[in-house]
C-alpha atoms as a PDB file:
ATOM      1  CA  UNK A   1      -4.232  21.337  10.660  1.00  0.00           C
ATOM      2  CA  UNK A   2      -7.269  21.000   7.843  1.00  0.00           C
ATOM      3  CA  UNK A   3      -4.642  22.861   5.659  1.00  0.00           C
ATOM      4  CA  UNK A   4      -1.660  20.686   6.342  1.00  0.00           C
ATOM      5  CA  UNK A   5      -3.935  17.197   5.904  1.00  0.00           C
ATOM      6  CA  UNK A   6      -5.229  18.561   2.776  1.00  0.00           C
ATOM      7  CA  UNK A   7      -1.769  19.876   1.038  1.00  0.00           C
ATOM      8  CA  UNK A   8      -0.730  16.106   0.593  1.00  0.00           C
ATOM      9  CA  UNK A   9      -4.380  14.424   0.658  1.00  0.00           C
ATOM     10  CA  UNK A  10      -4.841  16.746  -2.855  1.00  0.00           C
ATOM     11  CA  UNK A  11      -0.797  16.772  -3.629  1.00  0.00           C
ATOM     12  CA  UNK A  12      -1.729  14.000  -6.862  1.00  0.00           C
ATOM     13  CA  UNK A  13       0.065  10.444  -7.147  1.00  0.00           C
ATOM     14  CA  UNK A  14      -1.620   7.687  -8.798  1.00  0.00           C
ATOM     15  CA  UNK A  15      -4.429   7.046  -6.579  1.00  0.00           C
ATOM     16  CA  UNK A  16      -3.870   3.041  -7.190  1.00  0.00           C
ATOM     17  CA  UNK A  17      -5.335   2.221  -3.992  1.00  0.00           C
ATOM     18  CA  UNK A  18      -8.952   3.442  -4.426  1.00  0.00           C
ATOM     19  CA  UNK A  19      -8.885   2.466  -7.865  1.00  0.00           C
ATOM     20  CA  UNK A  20      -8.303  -1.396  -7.060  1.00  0.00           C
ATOM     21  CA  UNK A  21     -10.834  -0.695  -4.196  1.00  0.00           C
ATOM     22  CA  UNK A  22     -13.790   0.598  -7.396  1.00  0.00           C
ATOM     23  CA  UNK A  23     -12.161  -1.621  -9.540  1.00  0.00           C
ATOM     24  CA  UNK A  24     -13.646  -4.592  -7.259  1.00  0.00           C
ATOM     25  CA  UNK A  25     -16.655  -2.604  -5.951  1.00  0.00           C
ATOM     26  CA  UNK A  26     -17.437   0.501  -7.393  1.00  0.00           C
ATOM     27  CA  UNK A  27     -20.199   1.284  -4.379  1.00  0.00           C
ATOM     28  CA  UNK A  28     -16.985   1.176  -1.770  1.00  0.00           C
ATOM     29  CA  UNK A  29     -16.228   4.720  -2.274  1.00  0.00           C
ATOM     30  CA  UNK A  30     -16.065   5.813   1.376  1.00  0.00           C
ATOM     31  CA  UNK A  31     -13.908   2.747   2.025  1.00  0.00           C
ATOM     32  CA  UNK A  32     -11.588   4.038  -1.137  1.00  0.00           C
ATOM     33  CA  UNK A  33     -11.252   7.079   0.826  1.00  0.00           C
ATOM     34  CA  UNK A  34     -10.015   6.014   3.867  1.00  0.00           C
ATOM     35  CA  UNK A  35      -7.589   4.011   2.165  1.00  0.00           C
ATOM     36  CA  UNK A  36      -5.959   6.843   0.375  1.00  0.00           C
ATOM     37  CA  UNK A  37      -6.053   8.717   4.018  1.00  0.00           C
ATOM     38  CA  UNK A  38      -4.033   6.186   5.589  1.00  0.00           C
ATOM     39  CA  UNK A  39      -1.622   6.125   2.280  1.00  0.00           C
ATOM     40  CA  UNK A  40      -1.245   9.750   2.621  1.00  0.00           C
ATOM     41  CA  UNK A  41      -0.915   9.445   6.553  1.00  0.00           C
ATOM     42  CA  UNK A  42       2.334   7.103   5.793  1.00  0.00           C
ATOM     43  CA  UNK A  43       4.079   9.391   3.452  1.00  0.00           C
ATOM     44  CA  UNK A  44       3.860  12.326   5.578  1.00  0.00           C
ATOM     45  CA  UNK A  45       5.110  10.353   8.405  1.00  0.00           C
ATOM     46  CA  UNK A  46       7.709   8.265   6.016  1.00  0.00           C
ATOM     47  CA  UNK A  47       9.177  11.957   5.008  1.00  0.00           C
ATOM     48  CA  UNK A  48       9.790  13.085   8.561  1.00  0.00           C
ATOM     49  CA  UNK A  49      13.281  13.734   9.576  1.00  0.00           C
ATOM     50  CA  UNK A  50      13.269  11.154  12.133  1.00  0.00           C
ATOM     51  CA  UNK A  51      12.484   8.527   9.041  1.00  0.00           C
ATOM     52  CA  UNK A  52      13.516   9.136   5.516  1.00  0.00           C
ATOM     53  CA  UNK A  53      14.088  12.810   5.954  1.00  0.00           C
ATOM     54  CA  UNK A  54      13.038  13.841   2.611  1.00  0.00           C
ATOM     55  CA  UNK A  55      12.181  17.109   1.343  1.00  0.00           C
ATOM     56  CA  UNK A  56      10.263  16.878  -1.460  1.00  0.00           C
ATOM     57  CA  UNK A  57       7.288  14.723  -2.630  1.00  0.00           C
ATOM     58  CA  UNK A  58       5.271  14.684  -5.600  1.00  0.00           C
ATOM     59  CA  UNK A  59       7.597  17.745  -7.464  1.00  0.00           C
ATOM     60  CA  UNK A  60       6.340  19.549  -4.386  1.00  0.00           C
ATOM     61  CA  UNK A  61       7.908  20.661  -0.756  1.00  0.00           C
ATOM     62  CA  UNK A  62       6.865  17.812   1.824  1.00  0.00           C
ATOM     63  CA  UNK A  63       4.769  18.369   4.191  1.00  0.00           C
ATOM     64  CA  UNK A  64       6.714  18.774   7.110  1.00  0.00           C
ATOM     65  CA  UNK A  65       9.236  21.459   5.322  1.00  0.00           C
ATOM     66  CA  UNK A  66       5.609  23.328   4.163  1.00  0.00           C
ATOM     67  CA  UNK A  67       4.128  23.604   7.550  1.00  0.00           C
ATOM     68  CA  UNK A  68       6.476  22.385  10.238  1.00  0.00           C
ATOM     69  CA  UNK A  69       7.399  19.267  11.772  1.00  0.00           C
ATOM     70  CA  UNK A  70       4.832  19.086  14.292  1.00  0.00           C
ATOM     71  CA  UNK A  71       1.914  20.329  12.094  1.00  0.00           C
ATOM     72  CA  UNK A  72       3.090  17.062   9.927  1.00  0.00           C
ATOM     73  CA  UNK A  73       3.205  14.788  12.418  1.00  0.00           C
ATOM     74  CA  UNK A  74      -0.008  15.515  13.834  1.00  0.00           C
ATOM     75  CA  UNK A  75      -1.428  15.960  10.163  1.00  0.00           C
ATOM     76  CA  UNK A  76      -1.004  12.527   9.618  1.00  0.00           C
ATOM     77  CA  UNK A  77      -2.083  11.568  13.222  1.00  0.00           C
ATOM     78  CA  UNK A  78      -5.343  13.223  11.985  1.00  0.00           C
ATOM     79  CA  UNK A  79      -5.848  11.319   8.818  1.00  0.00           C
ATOM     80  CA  UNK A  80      -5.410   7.896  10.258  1.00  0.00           C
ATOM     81  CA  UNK A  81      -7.768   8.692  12.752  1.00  0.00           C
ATOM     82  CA  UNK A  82     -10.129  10.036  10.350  1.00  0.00           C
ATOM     83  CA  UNK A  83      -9.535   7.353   8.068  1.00  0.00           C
ATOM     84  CA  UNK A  84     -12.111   5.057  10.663  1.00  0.00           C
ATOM     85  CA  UNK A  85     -14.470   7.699  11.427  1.00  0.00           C
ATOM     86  CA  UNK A  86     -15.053   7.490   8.092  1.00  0.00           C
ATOM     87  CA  UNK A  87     -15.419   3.905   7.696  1.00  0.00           C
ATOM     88  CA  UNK A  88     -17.725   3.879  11.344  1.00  0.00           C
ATOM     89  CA  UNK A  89     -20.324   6.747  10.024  1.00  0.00           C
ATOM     90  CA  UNK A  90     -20.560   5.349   5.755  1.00  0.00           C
ATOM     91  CA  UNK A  91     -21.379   1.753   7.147  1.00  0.00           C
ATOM     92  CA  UNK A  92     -23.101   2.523  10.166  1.00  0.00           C
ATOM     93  CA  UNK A  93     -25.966   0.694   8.506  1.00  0.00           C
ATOM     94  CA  UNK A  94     -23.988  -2.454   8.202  1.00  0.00           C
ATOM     95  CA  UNK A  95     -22.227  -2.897  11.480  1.00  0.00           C
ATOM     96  CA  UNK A  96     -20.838  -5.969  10.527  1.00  0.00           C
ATOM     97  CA  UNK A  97     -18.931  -4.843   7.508  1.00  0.00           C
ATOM     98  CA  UNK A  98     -18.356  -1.754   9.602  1.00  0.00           C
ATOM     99  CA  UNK A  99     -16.140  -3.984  12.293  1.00  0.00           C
ATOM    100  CA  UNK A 100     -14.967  -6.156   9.229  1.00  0.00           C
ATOM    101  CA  UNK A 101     -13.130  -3.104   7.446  1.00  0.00           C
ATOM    102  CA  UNK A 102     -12.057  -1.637  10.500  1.00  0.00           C
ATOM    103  CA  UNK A 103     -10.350  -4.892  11.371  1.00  0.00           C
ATOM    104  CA  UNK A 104      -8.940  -4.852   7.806  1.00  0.00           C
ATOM    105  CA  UNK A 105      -7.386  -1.559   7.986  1.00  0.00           C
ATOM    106  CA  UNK A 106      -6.077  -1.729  11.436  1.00  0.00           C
ATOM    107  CA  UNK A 107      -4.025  -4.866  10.498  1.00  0.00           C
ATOM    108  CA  UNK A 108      -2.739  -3.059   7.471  1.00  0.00           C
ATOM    109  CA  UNK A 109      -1.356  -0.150   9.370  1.00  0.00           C
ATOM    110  CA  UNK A 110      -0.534  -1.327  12.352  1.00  0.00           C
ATOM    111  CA  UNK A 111       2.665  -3.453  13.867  1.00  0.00           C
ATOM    112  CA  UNK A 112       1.842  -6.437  11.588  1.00  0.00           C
ATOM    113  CA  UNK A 113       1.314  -3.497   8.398  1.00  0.00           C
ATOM    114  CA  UNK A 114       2.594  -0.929   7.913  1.00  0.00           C
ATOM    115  CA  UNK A 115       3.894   0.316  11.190  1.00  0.00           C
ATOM    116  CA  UNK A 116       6.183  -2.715  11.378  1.00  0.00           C
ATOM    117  CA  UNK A 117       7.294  -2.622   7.947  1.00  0.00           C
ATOM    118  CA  UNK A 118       8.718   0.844   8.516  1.00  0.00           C
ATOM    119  CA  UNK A 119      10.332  -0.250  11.624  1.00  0.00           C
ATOM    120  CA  UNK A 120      11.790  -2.899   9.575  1.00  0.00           C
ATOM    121  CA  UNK A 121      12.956  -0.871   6.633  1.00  0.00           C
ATOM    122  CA  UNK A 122      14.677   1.745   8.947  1.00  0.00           C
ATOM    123  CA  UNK A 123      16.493  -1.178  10.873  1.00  0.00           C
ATOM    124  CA  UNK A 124      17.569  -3.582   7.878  1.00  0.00           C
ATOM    125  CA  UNK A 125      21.033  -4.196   7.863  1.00  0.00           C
ATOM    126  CA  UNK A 126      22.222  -7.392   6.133  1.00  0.00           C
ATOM    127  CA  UNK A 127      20.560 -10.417   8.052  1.00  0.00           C
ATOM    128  CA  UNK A 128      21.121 -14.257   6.897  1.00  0.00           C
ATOM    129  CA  UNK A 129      18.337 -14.096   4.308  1.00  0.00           C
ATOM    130  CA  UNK A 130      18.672 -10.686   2.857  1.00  0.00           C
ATOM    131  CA  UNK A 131      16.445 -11.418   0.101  1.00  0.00           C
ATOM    132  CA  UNK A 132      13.349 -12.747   1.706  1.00  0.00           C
ATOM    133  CA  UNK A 133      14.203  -9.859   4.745  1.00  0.00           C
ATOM    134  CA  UNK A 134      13.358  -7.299   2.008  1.00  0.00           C
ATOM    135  CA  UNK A 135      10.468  -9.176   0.594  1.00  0.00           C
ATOM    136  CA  UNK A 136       9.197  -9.244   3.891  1.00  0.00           C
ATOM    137  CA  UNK A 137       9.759  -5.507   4.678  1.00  0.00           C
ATOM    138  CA  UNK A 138       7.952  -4.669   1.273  1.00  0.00           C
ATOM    139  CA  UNK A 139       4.932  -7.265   2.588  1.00  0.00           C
ATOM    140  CA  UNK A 140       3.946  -5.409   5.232  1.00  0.00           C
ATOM    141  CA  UNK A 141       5.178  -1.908   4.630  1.00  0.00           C
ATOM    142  CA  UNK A 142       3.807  -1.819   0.942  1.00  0.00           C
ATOM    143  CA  UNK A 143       1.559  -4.980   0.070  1.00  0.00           C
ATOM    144  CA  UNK A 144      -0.546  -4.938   3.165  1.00  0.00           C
ATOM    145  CA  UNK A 145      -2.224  -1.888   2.330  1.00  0.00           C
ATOM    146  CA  UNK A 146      -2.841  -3.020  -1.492  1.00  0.00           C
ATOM    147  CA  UNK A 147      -4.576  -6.457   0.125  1.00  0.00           C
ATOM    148  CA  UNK A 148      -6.566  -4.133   2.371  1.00  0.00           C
ATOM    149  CA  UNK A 149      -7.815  -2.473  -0.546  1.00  0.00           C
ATOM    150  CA  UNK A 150      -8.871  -5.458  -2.494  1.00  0.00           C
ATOM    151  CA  UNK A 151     -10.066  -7.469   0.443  1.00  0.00           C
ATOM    152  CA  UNK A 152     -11.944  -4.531   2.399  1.00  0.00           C
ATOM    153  CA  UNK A 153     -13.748  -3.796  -1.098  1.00  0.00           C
ATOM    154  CA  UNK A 154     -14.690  -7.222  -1.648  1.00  0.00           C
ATOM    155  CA  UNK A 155     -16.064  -7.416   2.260  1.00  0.00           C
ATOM    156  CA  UNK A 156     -18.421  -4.433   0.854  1.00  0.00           C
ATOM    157  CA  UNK A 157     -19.966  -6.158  -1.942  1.00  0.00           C
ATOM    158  CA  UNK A 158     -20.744  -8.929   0.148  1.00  0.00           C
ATOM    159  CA  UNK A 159     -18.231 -11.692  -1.042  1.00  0.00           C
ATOM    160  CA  UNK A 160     -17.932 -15.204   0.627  1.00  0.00           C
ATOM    161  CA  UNK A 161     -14.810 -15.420   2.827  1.00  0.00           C
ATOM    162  CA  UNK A 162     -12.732 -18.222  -0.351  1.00  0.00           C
ATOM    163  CA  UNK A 163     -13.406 -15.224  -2.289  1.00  0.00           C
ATOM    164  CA  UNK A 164     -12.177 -12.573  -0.015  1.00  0.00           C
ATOM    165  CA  UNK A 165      -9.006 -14.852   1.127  1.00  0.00           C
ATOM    166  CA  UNK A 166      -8.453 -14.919  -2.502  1.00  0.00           C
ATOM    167  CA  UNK A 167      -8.713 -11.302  -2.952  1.00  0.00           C
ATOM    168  CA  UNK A 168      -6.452 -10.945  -0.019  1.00  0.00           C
ATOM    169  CA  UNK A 169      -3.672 -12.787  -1.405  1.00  0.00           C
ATOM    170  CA  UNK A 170      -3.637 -11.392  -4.638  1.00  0.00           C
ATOM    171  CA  UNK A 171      -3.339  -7.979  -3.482  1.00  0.00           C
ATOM    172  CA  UNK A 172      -0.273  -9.473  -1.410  1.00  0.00           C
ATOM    173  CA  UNK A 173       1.008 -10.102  -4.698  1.00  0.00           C
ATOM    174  CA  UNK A 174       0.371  -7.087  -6.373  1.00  0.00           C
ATOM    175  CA  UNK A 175       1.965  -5.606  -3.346  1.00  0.00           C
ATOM    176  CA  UNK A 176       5.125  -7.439  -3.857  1.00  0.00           C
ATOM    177  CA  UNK A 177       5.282  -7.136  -7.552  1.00  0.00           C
ATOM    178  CA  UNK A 178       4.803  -3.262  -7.920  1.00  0.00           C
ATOM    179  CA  UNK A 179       7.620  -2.500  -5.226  1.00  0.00           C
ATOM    180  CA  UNK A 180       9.847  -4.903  -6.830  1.00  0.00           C
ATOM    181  CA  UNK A 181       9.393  -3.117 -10.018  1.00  0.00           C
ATOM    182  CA  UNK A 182      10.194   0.157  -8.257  1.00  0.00           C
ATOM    183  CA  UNK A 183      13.321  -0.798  -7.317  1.00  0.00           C
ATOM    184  CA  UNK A 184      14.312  -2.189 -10.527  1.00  0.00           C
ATOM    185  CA  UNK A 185      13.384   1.358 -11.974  1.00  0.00           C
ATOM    186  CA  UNK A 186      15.232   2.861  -9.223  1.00  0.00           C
ATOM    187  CA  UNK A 187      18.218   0.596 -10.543  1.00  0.00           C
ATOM    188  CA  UNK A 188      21.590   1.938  -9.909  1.00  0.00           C
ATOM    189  CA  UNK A 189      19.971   5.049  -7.730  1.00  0.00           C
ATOM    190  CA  UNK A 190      19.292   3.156  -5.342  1.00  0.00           C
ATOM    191  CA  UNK A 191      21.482  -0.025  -3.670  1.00  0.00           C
ATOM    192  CA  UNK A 192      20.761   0.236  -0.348  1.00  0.00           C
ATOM    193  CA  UNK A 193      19.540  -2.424   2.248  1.00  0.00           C
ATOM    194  CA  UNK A 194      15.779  -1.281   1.318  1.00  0.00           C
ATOM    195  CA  UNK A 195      16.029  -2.174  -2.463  1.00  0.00           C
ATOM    196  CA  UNK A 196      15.721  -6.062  -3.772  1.00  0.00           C
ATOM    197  CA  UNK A 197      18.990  -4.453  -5.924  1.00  0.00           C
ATOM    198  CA  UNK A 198      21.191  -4.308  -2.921  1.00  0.00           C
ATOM    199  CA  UNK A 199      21.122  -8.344  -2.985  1.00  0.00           C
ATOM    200  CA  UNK A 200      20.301  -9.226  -6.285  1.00  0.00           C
ATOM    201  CA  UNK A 201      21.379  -8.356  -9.469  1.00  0.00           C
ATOM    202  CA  UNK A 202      18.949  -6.741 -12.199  1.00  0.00           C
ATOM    203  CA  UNK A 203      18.119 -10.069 -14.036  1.00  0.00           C
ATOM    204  CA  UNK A 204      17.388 -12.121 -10.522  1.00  0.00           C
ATOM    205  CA  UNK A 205      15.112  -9.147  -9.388  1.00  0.00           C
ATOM    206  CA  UNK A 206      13.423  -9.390 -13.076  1.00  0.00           C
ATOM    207  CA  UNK A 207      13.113 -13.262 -12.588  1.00  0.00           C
ATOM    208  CA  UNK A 208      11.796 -12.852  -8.962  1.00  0.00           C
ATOM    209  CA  UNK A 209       9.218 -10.496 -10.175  1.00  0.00           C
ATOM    210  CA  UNK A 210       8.154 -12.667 -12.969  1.00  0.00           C
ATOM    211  CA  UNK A 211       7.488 -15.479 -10.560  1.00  0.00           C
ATOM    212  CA  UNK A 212       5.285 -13.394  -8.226  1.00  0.00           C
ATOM    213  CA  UNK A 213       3.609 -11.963 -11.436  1.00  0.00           C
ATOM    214  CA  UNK A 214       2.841 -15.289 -12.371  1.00  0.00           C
ATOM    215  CA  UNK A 215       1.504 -16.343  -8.998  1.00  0.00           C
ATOM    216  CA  UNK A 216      -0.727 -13.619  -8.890  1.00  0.00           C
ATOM    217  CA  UNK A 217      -2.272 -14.832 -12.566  1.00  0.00           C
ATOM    218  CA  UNK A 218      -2.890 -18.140 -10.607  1.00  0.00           C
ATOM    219  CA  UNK A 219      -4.357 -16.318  -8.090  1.00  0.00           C
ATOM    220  CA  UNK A 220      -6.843 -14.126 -10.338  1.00  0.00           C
ATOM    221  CA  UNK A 221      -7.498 -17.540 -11.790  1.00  0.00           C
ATOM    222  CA  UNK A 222      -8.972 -18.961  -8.913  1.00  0.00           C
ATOM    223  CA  UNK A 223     -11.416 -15.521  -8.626  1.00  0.00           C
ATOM    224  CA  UNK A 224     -14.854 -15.304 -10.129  1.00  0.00           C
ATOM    225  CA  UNK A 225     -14.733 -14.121 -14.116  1.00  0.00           C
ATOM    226  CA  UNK A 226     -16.406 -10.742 -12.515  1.00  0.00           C
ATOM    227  CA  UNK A 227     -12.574 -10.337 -10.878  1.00  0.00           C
ATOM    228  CA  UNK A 228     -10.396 -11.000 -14.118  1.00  0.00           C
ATOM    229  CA  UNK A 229     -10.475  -6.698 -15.326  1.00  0.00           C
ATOM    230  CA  UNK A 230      -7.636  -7.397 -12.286  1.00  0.00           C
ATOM    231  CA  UNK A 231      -5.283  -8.868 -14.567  1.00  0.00           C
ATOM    232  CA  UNK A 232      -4.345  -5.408 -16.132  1.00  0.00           C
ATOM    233  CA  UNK A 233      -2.715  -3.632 -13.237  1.00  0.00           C
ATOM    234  CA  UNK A 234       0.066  -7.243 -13.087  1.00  0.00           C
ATOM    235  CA  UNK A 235       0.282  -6.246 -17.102  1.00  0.00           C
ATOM    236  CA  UNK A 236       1.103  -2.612 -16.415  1.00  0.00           C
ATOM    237  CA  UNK A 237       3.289  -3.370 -14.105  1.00  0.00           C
ATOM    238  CA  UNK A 238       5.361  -5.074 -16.069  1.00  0.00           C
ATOM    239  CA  UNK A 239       5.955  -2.478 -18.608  1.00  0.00           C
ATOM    240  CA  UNK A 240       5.542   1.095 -16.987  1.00  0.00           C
ATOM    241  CA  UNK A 241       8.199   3.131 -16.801  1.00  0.00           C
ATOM    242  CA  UNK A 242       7.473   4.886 -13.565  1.00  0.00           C
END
């Protein structure tokens, strides 16, 4: 089981969630980690044949055609669990921003997160307002976890709740912004329900994702100076490749 968490835990990927976590507080390294736990918990779960059925992650077999189906599924079982046990023992000290994370992270993966974004993104079909159906899909699937990283790091260092609600919503943002960009560099690949490309052509999507880029630079502009280093991960987005 140690084996199966580990092969994707380790597998690489860009590590963007703990990094916006130090980028905010660079003393919320147990809180990074859980993060990345319940990141890798959703992509051994999102590969599963029942879901996306995919074989191959990171240049490298998935986990479930590595060890199994049910060594996957309970694999990721483990590292969400884990994920808080981690959280409970590093703050122990600081039982209130103990409960406050845990709150965090359980609304990021569970039915209002995560969880219900995935529902959502296996069920979409075409419903009366496609666009803002797969906006909202990539909101709680994708962006929730990305707020819970800025917001939960901020609750760490001790921020007042404007600042944290700010935090919050510009992670929301960044969410939004860096799936959007995935599907326009998916492009012709992919035109299914789950991509903003299915409904929109490549010039709306780019509009729609300068829009939310530009609300997030309203939103870093209502953070403390100490906050605006932020303002390079909406840049990169714009022009990375990948």
């Amino acid at each position: 089981l140690v084996q199966s968490m580990e092969y994707s835990l380790f597998s690489g990927g860009k590590r963007f969630r703990p990094t916006l976590c130090l980028m905010v507080s660079p003393e919320a390294v147990a809180y990074a980690a859980a993060i990345e736990m319940i990141h890798t918990y959703s992509l051994i779960h999102d590969d599963l044949p029942c879901m996306d059925n995919d074989d191959e992650r990171r240049g490298q077999p998935t986990n479930h055609k590595k060890f199994g189906e049910p060594l996957a599924l309970l694999a990721g079982d483990a590292l969400l669990t884990e994920s808080f046990l981690v959280v409970a023992k590093h703050y122990s000290h600081r039982p209130e921003v103990a409960t406050q994370l845990i709150k965090i992270l359980s609304q990021a993966a569970g039915p209002s997160g995560m969880a219900g974004g995935q529902a959502m993104d296996m069920n979409l079909g075409v419903p009366l307002d496609a666009v803002a159906a797969v906006e909202k899909v990539h909101s709680t699937k994708t962006a929730e976890l990305i707020a819970a990283s800025l917001e939960g790091a901020g609750v760490v260092d001790g921020v007042s709740l404007e600042v944290q609600t700010a935090l919050r919503q510009l992670g929301l943002l960044l969410g939004l912004c860096f799936q959007l960009k995935d599907d326009l560099l998916d492009g012709e690949q992919d035109q299914t329900p789950k991509s903003i490309l299915h409904f929109l052509s490549p010039h709306e999507a780019t509009e729609l994702l300068a829009r939310h880029s530009q609300a997030g630079h309203k939103c870093l502009s209502r953070l403390p100076q100490s906050y605006q280093h932020l303002q390079i991960f909406f840049d990169y987005n714009q022009t990375r490749n990948h």
